[in-house]
PDB file of N, CA and C in Angstrom:
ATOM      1  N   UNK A   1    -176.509  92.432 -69.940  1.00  0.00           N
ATOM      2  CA  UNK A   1    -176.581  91.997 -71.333  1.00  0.00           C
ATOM      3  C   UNK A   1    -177.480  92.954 -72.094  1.00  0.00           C
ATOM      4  N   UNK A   2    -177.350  93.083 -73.405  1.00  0.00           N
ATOM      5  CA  UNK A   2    -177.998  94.316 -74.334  1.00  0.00           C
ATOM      6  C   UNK A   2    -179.038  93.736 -74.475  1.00  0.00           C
ATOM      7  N   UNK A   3    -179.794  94.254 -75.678  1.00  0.00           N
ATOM      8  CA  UNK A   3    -181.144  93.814 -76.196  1.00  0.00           C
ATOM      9  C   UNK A   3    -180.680  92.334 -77.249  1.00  0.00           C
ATOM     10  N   UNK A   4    -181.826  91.884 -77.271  1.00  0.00           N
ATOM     11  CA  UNK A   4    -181.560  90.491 -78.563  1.00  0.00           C
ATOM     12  C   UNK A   4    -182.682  91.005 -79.402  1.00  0.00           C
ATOM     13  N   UNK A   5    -181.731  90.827 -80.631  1.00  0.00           N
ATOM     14  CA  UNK A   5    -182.444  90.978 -82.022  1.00  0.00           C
ATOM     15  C   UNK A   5    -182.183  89.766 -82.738  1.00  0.00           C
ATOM     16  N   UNK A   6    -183.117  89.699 -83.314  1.00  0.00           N
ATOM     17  CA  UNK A   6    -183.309  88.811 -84.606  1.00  0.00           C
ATOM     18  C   UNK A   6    -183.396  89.305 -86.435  1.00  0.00           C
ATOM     19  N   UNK A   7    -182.239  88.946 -87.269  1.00  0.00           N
ATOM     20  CA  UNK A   7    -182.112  89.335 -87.784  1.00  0.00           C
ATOM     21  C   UNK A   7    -181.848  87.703 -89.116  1.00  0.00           C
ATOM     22  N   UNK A   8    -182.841  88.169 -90.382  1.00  0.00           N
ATOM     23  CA  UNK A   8    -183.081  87.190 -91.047  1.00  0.00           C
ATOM     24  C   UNK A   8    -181.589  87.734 -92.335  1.00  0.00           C
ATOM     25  N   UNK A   9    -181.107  86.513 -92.673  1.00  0.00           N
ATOM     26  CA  UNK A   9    -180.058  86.782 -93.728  1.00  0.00           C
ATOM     27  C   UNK A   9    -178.994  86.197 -94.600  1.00  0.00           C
ATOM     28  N   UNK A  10    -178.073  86.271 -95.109  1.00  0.00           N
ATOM     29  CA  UNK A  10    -176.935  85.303 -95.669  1.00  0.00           C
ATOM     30  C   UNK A  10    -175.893  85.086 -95.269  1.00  0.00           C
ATOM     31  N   UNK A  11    -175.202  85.970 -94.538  1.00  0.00           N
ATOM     32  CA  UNK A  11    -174.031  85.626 -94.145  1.00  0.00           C
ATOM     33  C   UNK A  11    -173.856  86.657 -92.978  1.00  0.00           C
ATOM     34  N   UNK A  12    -172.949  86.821 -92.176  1.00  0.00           N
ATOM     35  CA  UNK A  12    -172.421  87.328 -90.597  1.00  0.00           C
ATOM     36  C   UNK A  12    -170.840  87.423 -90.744  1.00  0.00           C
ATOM     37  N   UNK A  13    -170.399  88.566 -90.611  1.00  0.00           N
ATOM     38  CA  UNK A  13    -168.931  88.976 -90.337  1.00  0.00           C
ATOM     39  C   UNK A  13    -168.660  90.081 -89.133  1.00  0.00           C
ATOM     40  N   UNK A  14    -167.984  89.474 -88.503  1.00  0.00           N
ATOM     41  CA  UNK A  14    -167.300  89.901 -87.556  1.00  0.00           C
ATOM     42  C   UNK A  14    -166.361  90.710 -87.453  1.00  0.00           C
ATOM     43  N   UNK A  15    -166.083  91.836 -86.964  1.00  0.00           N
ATOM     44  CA  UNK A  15    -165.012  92.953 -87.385  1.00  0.00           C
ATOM     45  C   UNK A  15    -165.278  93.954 -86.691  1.00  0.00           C
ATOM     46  N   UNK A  16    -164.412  95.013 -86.643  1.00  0.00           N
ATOM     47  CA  UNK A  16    -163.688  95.940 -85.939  1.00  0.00           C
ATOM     48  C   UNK A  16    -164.249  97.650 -86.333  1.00  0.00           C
ATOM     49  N   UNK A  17    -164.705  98.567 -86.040  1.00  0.00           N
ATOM     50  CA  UNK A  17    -165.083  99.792 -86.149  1.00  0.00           C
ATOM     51  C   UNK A  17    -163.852 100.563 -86.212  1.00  0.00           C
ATOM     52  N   UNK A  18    -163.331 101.085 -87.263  1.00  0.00           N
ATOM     53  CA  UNK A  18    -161.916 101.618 -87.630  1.00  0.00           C
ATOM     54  C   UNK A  18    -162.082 102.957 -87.785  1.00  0.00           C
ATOM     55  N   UNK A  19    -161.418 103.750 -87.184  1.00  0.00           N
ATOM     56  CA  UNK A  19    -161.932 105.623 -87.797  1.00  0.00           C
ATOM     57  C   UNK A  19    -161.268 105.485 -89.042  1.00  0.00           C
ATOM     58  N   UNK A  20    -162.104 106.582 -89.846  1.00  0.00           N
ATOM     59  CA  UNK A  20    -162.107 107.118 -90.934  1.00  0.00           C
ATOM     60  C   UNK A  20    -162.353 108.700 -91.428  1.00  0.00           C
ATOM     61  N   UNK A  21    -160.878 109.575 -90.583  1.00  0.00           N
ATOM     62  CA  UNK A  21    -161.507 111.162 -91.251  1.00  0.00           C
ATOM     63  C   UNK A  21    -162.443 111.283 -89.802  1.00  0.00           C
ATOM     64  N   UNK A  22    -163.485 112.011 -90.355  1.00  0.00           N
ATOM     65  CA  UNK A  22    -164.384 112.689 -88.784  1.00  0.00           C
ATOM     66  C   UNK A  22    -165.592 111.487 -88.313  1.00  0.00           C
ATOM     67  N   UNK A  23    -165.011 110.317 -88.720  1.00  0.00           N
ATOM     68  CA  UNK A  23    -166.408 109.194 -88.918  1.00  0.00           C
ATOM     69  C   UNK A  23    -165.584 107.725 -88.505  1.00  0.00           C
ATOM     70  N   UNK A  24    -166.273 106.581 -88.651  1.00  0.00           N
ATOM     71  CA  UNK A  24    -165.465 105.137 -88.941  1.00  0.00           C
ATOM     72  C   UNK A  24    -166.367 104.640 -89.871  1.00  0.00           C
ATOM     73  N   UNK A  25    -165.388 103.162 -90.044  1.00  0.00           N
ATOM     74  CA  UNK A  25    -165.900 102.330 -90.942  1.00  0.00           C
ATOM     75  C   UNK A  25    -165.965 101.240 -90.556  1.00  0.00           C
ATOM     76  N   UNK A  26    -166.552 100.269 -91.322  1.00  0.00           N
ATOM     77  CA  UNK A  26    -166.263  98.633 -91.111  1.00  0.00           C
ATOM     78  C   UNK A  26    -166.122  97.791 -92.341  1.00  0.00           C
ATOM     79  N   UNK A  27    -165.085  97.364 -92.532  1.00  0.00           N
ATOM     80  CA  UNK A  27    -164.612  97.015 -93.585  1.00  0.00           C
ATOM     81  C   UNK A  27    -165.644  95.431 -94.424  1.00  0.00           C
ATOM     82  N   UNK A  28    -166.069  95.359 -95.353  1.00  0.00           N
ATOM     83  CA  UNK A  28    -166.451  94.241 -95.189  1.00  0.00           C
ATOM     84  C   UNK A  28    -166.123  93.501 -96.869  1.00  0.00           C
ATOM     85  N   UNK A  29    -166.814  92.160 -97.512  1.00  0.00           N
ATOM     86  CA  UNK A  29    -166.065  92.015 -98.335  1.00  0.00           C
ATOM     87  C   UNK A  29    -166.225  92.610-100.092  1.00  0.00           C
ATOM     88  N   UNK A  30    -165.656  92.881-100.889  1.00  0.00           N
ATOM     89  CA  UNK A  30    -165.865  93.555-102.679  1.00  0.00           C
ATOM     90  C   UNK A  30    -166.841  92.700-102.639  1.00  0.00           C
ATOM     91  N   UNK A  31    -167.172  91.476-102.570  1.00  0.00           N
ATOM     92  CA  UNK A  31    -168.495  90.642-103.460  1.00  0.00           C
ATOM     93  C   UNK A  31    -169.939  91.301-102.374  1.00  0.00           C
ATOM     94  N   UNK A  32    -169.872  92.164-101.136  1.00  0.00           N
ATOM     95  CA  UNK A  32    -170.873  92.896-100.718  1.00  0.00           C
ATOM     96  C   UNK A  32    -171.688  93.472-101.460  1.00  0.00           C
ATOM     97  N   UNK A  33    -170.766  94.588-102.164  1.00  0.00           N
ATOM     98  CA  UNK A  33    -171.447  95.720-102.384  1.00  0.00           C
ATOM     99  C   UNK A  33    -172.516  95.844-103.685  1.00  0.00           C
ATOM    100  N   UNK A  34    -173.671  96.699-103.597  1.00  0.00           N
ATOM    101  CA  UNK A  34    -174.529  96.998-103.982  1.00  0.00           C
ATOM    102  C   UNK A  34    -175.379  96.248-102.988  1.00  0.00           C
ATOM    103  N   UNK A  35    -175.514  95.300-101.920  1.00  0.00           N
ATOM    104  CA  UNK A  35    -176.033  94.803-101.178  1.00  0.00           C
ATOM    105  C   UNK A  35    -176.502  95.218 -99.921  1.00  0.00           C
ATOM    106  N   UNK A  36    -177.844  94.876 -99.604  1.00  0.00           N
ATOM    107  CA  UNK A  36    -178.405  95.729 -98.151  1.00  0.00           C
ATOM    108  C   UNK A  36    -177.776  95.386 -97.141  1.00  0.00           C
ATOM    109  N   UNK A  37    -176.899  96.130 -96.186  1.00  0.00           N
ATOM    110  CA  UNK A  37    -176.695  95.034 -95.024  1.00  0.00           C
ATOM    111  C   UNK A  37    -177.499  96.118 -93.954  1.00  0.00           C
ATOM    112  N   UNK A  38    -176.939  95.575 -92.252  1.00  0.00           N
ATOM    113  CA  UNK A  38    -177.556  96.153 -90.911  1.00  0.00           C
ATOM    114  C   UNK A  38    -176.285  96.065 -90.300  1.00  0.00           C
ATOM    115  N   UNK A  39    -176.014  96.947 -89.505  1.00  0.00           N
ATOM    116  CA  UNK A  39    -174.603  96.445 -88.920  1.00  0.00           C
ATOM    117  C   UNK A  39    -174.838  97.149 -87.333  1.00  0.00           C
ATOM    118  N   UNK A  40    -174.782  95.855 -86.758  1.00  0.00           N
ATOM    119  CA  UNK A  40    -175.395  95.786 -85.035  1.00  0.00           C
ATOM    120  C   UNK A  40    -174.022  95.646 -83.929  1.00  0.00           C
ATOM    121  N   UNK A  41    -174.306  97.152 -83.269  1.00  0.00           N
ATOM    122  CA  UNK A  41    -173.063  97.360 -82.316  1.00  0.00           C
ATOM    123  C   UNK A  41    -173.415  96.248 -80.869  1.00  0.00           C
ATOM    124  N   UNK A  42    -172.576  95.669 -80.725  1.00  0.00           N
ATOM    125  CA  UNK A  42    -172.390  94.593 -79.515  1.00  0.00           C
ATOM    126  C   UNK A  42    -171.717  94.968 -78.051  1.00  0.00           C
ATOM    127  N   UNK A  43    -170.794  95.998 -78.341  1.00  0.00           N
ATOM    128  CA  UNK A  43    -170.284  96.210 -77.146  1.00  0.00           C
ATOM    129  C   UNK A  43    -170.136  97.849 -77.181  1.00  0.00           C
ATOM    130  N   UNK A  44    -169.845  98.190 -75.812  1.00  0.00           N
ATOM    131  CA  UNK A  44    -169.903  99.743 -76.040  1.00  0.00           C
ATOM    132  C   UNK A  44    -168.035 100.374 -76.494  1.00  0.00           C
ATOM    133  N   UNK A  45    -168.286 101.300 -76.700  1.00  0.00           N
ATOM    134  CA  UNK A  45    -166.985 102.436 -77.345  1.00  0.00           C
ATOM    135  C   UNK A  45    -165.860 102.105 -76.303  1.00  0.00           C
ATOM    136  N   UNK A  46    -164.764 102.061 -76.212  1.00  0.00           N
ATOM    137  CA  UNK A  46    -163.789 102.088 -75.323  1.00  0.00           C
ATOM    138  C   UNK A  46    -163.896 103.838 -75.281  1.00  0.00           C
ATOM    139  N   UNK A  47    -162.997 104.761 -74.150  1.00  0.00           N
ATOM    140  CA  UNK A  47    -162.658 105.891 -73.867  1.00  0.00           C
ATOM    141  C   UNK A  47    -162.414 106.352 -75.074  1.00  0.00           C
ATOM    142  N   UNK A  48    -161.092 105.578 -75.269  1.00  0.00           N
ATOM    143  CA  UNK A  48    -159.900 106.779 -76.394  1.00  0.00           C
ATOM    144  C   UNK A  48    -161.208 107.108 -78.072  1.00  0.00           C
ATOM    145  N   UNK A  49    -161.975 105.752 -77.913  1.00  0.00           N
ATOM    146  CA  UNK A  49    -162.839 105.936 -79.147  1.00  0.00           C
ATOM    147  C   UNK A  49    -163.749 106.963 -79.303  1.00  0.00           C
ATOM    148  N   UNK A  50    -164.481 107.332 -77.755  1.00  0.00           N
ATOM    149  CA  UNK A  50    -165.426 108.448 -77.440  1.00  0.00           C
ATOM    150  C   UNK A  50    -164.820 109.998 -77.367  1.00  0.00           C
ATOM    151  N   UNK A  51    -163.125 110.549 -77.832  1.00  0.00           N
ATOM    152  CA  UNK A  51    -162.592 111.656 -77.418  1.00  0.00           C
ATOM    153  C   UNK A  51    -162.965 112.325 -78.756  1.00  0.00           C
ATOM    154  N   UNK A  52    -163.700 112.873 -79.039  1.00  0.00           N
ATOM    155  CA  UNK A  52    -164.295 113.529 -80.135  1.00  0.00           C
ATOM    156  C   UNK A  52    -164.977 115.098 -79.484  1.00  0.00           C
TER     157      UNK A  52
END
């Protein structure tokens, strides 16, 4: 099991690391933005994700 963090906040979404170009993204929702978020990796990279 990874490390446990504690993280104080408003809301939690769940979602998917999508490439984007030489990078990825994570999609999250229009009423977000201008807003601070943290976005905490849970599991590690599959193969095909690490062929860079």
């Amino acid at each position: 099991m990874g490390n446990r963090f504690e993280i104080d906040g408003e809301e939690v979404l769940d979602g998917e690391v999508k490439p984007f170009g030489n990078s990825a993204h994570v999609t999250v929702p229009k009423r977000w933005r201008g807003a601070d978020v943290k976005v905490v990796r849970i599991s590690e990279p599959t193969e095909e994700e690490n062929d860079e």
